[in-house]
Protein backbone atom coordinates (compact mmCIF):
# COMPACT_ATOMS: atom_id res chain seq x y z
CA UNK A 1 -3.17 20.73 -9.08
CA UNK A 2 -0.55 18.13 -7.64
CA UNK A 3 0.08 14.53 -9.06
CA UNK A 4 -1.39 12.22 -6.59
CA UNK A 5 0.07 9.14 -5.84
CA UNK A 6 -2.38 6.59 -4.60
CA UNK A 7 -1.60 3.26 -2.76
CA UNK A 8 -2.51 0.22 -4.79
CA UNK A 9 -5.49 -1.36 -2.99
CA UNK A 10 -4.64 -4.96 -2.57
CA UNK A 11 -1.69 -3.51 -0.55
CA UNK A 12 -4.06 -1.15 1.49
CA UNK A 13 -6.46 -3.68 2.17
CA UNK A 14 -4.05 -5.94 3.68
CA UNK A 15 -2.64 -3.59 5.89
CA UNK A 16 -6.09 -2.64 6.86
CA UNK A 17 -7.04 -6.10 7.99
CA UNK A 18 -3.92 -6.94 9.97
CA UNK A 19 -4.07 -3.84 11.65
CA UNK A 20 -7.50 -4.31 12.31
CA UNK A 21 -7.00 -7.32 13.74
CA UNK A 22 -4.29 -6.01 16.21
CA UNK A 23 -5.82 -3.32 17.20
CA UNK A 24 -9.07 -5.51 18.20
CA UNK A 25 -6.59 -8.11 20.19
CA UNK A 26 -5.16 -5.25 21.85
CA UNK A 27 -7.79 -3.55 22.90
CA UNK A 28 -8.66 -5.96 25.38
CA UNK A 29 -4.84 -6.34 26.88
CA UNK A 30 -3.32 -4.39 30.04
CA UNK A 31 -1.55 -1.67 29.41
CA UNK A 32 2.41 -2.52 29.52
CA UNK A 33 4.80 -0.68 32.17
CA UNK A 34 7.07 1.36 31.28
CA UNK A 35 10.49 0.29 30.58
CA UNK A 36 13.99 0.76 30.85
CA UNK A 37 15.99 -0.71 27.56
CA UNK A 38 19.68 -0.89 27.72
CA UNK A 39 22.05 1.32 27.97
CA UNK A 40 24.37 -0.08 25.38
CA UNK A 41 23.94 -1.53 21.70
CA UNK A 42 25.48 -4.95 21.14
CA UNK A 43 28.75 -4.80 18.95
CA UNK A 44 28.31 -5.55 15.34
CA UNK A 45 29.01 -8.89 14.53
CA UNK A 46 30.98 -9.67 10.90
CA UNK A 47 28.22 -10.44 9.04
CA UNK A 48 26.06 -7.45 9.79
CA UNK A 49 29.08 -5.82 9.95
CA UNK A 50 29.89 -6.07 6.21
CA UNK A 51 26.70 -5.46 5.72
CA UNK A 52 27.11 -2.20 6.66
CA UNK A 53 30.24 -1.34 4.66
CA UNK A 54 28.57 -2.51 1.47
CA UNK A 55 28.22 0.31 -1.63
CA UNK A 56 25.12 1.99 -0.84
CA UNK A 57 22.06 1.30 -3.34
CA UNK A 58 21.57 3.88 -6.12
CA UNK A 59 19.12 6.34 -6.75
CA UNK A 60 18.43 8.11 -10.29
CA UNK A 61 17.05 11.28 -8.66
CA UNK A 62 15.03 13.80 -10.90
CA UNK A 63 14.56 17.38 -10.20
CA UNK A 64 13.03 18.13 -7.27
CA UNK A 65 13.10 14.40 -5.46
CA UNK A 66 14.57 14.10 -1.86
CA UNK A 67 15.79 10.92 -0.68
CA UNK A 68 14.82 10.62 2.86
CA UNK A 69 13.91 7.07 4.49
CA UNK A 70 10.22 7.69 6.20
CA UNK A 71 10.08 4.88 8.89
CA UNK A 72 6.52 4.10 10.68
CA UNK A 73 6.41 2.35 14.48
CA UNK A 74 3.11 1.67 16.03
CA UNK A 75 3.95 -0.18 19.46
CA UNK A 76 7.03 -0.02 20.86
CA UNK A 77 7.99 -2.42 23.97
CA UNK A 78 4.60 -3.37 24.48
CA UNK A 79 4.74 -6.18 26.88
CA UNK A 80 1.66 -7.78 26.37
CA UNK A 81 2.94 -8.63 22.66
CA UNK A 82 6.57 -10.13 23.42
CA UNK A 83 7.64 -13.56 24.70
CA UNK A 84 10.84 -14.22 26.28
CA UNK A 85 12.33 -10.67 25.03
CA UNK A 86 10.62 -11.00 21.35
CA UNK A 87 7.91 -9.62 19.88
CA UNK A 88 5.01 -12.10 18.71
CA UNK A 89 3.57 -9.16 16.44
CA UNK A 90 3.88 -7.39 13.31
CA UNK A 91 2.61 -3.81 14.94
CA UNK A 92 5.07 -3.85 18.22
CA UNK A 93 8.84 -3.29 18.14
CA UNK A 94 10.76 -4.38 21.35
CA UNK A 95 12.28 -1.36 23.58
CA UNK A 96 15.59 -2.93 22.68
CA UNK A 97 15.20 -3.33 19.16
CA UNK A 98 14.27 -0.23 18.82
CA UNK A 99 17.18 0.91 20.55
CA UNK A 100 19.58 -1.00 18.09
CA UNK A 101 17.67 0.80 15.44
CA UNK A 102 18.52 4.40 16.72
CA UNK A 103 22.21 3.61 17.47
CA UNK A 104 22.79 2.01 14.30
CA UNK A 105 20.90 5.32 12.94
CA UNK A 106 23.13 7.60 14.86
CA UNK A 107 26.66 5.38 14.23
CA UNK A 108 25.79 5.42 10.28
CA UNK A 109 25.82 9.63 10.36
CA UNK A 110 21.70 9.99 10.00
CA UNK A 111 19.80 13.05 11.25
CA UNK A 112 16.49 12.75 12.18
CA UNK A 113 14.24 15.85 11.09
CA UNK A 114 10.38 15.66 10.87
CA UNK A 115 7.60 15.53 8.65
CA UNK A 116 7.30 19.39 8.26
CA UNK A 117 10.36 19.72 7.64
CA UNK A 118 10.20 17.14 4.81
CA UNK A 119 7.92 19.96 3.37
CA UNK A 120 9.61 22.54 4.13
CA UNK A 121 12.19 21.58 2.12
CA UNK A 122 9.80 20.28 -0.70
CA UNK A 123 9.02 24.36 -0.97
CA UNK A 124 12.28 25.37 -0.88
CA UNK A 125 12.37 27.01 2.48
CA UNK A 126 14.63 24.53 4.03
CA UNK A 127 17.25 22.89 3.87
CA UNK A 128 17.36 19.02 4.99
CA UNK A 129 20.67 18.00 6.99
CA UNK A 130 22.92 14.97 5.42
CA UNK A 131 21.29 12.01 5.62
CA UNK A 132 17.98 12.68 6.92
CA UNK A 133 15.56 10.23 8.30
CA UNK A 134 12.03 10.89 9.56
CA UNK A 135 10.74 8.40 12.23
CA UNK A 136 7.19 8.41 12.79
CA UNK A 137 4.47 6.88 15.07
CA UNK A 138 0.79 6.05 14.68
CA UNK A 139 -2.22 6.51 16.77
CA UNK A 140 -0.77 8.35 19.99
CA UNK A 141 -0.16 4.72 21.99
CA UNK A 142 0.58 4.84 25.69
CA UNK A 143 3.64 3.51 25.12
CA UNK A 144 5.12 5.36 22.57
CA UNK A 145 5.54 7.95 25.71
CA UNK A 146 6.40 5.79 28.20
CA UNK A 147 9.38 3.73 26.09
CA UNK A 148 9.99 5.25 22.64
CA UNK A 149 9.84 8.96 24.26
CA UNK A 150 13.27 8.44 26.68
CA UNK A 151 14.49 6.14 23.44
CA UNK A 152 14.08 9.17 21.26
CA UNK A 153 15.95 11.53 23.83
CA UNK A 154 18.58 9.47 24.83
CA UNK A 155 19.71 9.37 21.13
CA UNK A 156 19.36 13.41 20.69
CA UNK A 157 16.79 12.08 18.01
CA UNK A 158 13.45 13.87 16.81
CA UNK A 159 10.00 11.75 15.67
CA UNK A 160 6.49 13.18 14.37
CA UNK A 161 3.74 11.42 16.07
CA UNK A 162 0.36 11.16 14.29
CA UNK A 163 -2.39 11.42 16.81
CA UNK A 164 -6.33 9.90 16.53
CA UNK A 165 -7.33 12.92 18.43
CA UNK A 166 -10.63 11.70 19.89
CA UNK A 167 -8.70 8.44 21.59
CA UNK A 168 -6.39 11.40 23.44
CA UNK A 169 -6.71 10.82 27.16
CA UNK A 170 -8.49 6.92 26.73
CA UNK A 171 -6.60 4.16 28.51
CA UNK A 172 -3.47 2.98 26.37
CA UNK A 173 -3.69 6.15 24.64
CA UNK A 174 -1.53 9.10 25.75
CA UNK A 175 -3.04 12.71 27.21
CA UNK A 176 -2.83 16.17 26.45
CA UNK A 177 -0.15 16.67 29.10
CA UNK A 178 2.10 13.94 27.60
CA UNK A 179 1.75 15.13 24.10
CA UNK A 180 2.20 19.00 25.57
CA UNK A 181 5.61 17.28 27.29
CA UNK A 182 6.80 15.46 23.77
CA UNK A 183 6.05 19.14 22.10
CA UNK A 184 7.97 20.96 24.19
CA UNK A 185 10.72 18.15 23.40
CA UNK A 186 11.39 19.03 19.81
CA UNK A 187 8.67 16.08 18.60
CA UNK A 188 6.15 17.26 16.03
CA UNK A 189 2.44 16.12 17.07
CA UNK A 190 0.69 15.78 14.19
CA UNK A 191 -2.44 14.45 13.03
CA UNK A 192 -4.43 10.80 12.18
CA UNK A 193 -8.10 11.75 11.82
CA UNK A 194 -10.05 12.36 14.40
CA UNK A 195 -11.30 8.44 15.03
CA UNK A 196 -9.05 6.31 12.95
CA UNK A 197 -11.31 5.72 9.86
CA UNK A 198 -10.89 4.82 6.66
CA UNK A 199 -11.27 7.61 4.37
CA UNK A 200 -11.18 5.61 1.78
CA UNK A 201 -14.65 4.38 2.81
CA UNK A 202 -15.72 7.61 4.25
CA UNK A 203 -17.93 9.99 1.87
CA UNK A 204 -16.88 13.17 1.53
CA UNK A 205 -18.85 15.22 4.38
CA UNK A 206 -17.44 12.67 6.41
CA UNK A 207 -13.75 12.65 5.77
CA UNK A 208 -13.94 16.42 5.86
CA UNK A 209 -14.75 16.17 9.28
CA UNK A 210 -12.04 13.74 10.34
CA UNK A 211 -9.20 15.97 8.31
CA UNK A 212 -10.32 19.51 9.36
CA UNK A 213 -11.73 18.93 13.06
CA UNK A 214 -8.80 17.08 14.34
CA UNK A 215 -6.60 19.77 12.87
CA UNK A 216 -8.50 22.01 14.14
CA UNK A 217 -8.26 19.92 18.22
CA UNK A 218 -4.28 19.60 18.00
CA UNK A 219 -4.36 23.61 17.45
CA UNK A 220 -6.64 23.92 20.40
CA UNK A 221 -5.18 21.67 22.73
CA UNK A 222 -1.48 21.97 21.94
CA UNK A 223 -1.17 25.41 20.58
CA UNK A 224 0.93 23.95 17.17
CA UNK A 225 0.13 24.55 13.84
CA UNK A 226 -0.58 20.72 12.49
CA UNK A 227 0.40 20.75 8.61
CA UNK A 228 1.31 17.25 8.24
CA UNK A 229 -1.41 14.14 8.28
CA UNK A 230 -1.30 10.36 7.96
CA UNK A 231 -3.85 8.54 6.60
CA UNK A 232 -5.46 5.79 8.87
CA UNK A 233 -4.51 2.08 7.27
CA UNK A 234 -3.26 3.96 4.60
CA UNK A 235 -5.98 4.49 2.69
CA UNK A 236 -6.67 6.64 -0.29
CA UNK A 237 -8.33 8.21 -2.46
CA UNK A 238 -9.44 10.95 -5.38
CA UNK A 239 -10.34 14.21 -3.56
CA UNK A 240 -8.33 13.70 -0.34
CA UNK A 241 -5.16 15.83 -1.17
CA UNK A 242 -7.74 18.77 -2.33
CA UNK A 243 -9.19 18.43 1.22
CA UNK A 244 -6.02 18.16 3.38
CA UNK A 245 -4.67 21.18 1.49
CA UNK A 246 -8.35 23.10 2.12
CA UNK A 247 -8.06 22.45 5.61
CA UNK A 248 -4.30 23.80 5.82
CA UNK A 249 -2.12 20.66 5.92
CA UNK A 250 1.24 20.61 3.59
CA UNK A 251 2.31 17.12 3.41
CA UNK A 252 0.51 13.84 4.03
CA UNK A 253 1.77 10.27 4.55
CA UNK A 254 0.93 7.00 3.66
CA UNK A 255 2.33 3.15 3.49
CA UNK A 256 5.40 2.08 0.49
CA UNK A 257 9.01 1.11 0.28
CA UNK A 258 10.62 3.64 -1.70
CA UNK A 259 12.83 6.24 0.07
CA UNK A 260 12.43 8.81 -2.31
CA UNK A 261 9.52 11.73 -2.07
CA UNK A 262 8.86 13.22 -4.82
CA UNK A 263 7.33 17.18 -5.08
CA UNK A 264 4.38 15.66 -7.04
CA UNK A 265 3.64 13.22 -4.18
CA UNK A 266 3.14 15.39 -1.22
CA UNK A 267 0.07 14.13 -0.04
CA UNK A 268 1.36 10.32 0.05
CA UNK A 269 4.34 10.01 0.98
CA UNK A 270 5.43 6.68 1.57
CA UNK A 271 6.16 5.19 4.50
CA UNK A 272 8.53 2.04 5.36
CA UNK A 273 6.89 -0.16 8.19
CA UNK A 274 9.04 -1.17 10.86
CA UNK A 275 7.60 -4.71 11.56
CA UNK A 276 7.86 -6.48 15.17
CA UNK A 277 10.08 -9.87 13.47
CA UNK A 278 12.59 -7.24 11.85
CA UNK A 279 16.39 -7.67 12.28
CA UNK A 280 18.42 -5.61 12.68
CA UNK A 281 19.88 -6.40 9.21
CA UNK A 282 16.43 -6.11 8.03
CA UNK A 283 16.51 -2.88 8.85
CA UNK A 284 19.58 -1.91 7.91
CA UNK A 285 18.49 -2.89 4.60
CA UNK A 286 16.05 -0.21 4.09
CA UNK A 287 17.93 2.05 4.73
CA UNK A 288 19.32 4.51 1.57
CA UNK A 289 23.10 4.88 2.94
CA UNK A 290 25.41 2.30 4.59
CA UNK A 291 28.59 2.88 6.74
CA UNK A 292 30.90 4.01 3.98
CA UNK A 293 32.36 7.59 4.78
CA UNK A 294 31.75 6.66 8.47
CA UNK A 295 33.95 5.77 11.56
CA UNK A 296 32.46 2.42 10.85
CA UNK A 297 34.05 1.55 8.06
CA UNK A 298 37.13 3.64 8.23
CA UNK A 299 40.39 1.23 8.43
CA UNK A 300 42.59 2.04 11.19
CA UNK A 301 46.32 3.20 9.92
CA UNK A 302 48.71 0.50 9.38
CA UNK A 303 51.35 2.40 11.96
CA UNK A 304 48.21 2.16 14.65
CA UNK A 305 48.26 -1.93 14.27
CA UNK A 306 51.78 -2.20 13.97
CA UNK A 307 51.94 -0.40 17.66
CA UNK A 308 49.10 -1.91 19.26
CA UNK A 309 51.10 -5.19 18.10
């Protein structure tokens, strides 16, 4: 039997209630068009800048741990939720923040890889690339095909997207052919439940049902073998990890800060939210390695300067 790592509830709870509250505004909003963020990041200014070229923090890892940032988006460059190019929520992330986020991803040396492959290489059958980072998305949103999709690909990068698979095919939820598209992409569709409960509420018959039966959909519908699962609001507890590993799933994430996963935690790992009001230095703050080793932060040769002079 596993260690299990549950979420502590006032920080669950929370979570619950703001995204509840989200979801319900929302629900009621048109859909947003689909858009077209720049093509080019903003340069670093000097503060952000050295920032970047700070020491990286450090990490006592034990035998076994992985240190791998696990990032969590729900809306990206929904409309409805930004004002004069800003987002005025917690759960949406503008298309050109997002943007900033991937480029200063791919300028720092990161490699995105998924949430399989997390466990994958918590079994020993794979190897992770330097500097991973696994992006993921919640609920299967409209948007998240229309703008973080051609984000994603524009930047060579690779996300797992946790679908609610009864909401497939509802208005400002994505379809089967859109998923089928991201799939064929490289993106691994994975799952949320089946109708985006808590199971830490639901009794046992019932949060059987929403782990095996949506597993069971994304196999239908898609033709992939689903092994990782997030849990809706993050919630958790006893007896879940027995069932997600009955039903066939490997790894399962949930809501934290820390950047390590640890073999003991497979079935919640956590997950950093990417919030709406985040800076970019924000951001860059989470993250487990800075600029040093990278053409970022490499001085140009004295002899270069002296002839550009």
């Amino acid at each position: 039997m596993r260690t299990r790592f549950p979420v502590p509830n006032l920080h669950v709870f929370t979570f619950h209630v703001s995204l509840l509250l989200c979801l319900l505004v929302t629900a009621a909003l048109p859909v947003a068009a689909s858009s077209s963020p720049p093509a080019d990041s903003p340069p670093y200014g000097p503060d952000l800048r050295e920032r970047i070229c700070a020491p990286d923090p450090t990490y006592n890892l034990k035998e076994g741990e992985i240190l791998v940032p696990v990032f969590v988006y729900h809306f990206v460059g929904r409309e409805t939720l930004e004002r004069n190019g800003h987002s005025v929520s917690r759960f949406n992330v503008t298309a050109a923040d997002f943007e900033a986020q991937l480029a200063l991803l791919q300028a720092l040396g990161y490699h995105p890889v998924t949430v399989g492959e997390i466990a994958a290489a918590l079994d020993g059958k794979a190897t992770l690339p330097e500097r991973p980072v696994a992006l993921t998305f919640d609920d299967g949103w409209r948007e998240q095909y229309d703008v973080a999709f051609p984000i994603l690909q524009r930047y060579g990068m690779r996300a797992t997207f946790f679908i609610s698979t009864s909401f497939v095919g509802y208005p400002r939820f994505m379809t089967w052919e859109e998923l089928a598209e991201m799939r064929d992409a490289g993106m691994e569709i994975a799952s949320h439940g089946r109708k985006h409960i808590n199971l830490a509420d639901a009794d046992d018959p019932d949060a059987w049902r929403e782990i095996a039966r949506s597993r069971e959909t994304l196999e239908e519908k898609l033709g992939v073998s689903a092994v990782s699962f997030a849990y809706p609001f993050g919630g958790y507890r006893r007896g879940l990890p027995a069932m997600l590993e009955r039903a066939g799933y490997q790894i399962a994430v949930g809501l934290g800060s820390s950047p390590v996963v640890r073999p003991g935690g497979r079935y919640y790992l956590r997950r950093i939210e990417v919030r709406g009001q985040d800076t970019l230095t924000a951001f860059l703050n989470r993250l487990p390695w800075r600029g040093m080793g990278t053409p970022l932060c490499v001085p140009e040769p004295r002899e270069r300067i002296r002839e550009e002079q």
